[in-house]
Protein backbone atom coordinates (compact mmCIF):
# COMPACT_ATOMS: atom_id res chain seq x y z
CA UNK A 1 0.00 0.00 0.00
CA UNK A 2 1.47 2.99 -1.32
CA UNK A 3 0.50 6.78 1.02
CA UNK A 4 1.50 10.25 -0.27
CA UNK A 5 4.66 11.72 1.31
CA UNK A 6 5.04 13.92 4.37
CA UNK A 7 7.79 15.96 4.93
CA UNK A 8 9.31 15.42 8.63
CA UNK A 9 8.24 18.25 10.81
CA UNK A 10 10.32 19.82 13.72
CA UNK A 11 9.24 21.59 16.55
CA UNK A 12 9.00 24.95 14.97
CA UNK A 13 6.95 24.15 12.56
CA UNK A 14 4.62 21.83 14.69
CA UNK A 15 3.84 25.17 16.87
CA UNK A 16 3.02 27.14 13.46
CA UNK A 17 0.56 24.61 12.63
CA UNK A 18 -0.89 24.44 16.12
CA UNK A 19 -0.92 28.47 15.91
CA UNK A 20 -2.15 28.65 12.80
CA UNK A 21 -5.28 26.14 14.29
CA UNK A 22 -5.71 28.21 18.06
CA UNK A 23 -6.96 31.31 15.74
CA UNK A 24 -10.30 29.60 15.94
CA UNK A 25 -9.50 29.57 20.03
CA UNK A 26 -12.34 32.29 21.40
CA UNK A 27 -10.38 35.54 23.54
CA UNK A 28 -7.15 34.12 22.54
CA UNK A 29 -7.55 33.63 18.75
CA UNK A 30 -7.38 37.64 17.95
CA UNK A 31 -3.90 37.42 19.83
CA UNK A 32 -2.23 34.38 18.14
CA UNK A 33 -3.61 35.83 14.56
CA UNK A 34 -1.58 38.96 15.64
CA UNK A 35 1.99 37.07 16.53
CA UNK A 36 1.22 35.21 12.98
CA UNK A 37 1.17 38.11 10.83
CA UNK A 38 3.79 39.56 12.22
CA UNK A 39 5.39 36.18 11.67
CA UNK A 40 4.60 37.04 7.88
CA UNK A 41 1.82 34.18 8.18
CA UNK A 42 -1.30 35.37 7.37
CA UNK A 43 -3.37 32.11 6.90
CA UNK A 44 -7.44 32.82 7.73
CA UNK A 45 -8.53 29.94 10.39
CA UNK A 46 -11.80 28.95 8.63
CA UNK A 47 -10.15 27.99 5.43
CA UNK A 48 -8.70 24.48 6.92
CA UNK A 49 -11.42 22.22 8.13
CA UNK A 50 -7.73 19.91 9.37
CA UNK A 51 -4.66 21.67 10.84
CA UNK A 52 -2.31 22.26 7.80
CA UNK A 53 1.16 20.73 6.88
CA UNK A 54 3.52 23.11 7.07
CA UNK A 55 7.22 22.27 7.34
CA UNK A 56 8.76 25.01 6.98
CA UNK A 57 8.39 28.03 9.26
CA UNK A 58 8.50 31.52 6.80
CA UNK A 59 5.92 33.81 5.07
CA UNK A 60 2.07 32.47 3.85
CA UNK A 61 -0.59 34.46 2.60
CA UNK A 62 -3.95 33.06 1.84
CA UNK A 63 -6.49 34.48 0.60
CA UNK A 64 -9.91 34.51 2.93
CA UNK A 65 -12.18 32.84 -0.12
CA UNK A 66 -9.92 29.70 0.04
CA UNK A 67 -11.10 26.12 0.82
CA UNK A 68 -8.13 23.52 1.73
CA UNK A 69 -9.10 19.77 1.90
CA UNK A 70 -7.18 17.69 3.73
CA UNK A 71 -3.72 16.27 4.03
CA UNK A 72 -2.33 20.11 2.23
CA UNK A 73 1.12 20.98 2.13
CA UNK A 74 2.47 24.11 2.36
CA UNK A 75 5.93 25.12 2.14
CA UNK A 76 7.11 29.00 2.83
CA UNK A 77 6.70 31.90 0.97
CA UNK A 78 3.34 30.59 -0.60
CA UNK A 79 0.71 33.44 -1.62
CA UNK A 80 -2.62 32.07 -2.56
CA UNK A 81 -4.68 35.35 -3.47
CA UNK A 82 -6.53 37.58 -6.33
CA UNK A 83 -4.26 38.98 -9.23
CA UNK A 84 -5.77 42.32 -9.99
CA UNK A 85 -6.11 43.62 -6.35
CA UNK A 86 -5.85 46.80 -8.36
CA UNK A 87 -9.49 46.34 -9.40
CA UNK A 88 -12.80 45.72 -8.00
CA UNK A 89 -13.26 41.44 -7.17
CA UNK A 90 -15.39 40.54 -10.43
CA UNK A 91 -18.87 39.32 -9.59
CA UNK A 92 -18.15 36.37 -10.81
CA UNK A 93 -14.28 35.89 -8.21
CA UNK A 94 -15.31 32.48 -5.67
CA UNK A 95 -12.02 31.90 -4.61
CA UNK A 96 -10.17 28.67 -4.21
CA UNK A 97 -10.00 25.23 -3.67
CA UNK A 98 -7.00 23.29 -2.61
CA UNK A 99 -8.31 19.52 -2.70
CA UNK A 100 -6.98 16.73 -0.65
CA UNK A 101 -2.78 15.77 -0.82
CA UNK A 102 -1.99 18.81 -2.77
CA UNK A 103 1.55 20.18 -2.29
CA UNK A 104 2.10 23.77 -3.02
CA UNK A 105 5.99 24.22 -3.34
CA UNK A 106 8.06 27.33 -1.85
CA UNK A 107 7.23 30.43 -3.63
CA UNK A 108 4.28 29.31 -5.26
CA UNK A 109 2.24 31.61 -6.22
CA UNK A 110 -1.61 31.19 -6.84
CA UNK A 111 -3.96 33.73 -8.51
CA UNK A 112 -7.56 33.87 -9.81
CA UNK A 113 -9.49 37.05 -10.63
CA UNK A 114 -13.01 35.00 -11.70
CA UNK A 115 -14.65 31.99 -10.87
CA UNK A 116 -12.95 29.31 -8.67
CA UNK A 117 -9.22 28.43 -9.09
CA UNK A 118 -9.06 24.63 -8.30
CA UNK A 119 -5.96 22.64 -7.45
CA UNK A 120 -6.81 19.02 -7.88
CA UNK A 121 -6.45 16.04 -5.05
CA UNK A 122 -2.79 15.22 -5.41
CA UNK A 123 -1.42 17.76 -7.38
CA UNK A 124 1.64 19.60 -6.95
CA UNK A 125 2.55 23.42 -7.48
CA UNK A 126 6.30 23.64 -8.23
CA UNK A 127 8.95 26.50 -6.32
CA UNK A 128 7.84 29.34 -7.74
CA UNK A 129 5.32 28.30 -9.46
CA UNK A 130 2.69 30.85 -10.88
CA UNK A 131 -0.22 29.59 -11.50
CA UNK A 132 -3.29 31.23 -12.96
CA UNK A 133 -6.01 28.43 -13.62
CA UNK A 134 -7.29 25.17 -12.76
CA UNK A 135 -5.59 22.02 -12.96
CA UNK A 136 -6.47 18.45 -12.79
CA UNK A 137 -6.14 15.66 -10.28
CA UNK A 138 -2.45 14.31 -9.46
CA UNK A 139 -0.90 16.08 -12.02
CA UNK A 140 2.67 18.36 -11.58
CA UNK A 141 2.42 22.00 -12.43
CA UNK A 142 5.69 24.13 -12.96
CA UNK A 143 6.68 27.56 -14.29
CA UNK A 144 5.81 31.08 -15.11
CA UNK A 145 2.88 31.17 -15.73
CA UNK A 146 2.55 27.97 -14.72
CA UNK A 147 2.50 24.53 -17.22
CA UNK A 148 1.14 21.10 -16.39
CA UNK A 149 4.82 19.33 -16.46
CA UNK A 150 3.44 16.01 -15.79
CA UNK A 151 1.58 13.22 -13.97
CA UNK A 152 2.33 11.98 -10.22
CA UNK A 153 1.35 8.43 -9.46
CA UNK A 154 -1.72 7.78 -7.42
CA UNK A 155 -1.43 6.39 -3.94
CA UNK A 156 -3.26 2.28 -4.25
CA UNK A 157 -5.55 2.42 -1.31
């Protein structure tokens, strides 16, 4: 039986996820979402229904419309956000969904300016990735703008 890696996590990084969780904590969740940003983690507590993988400690921004399933890895300097914050959201901007086992790699950047911008169960964003639309199920996604690169093999359950 085959699972999907996890990176080894240290302490640091075990407190940032446990952080990142305790925003939903009532009185004290205003006060950890403070030491976060000014951590450069600014990571909205409602958008993980399970407490993020993140194992690295360093700058993440995510956008409030953004949906994470579970098992999501994050490494540092990820932005997940809109890409003409210039401009009014169009009517039409839902946000996005990170499914289940996705790995977004460091410096990946994610940006959607209508509908939903979907990252498929399984599939991984490559360092410094930019990418600007949806992309399938278990596939790897690389570049600038990001380019489906290839296909990752699915875990036999």
């Amino acid at each position: 039986m085959t699972s999907t890696f996890q990176t080894p996590v240290g302490p640091a990084e075990n407190l940032q996820m446990k952080l990142v969780q305790a925003q939903k904590l009532p009185g004290v969740g205003p006060l950890v979402r403070m030491v976060l940003k000014l951590r450069g983690v600014q990571i909205p507590p409602h958008t993980f229904t399970q407490r993020p993988h993140l194992p690295h400690v360093g700058p993440i921004v995510v956008h409030e419309k953004t949906r994470f399933g579970k098992n999501v890895t994050l490494f540092h300097n990820v932005t997940i956000g809109r890409g003409n914050v210039w401009e009014e959201p169009h009517p039409d901007f839902e946000g996005f969904q990170i499914n289940d086992h996705a790995v977004l790699c460091a410096g990946a950047v994610i940006v959607g300016t209508k509908g939903t911008v979907t990252v498929g169960e399984g599939t991984v964003v490559g360092a410094n990735a930019v990418l600007t639309q949806s992309t399938g199920d278990w596939e790897v996604w690389a570049g600038s703008p990001a380019r489906k690169v290839g296909e990752r093999s699915r875990p036999v359950s």
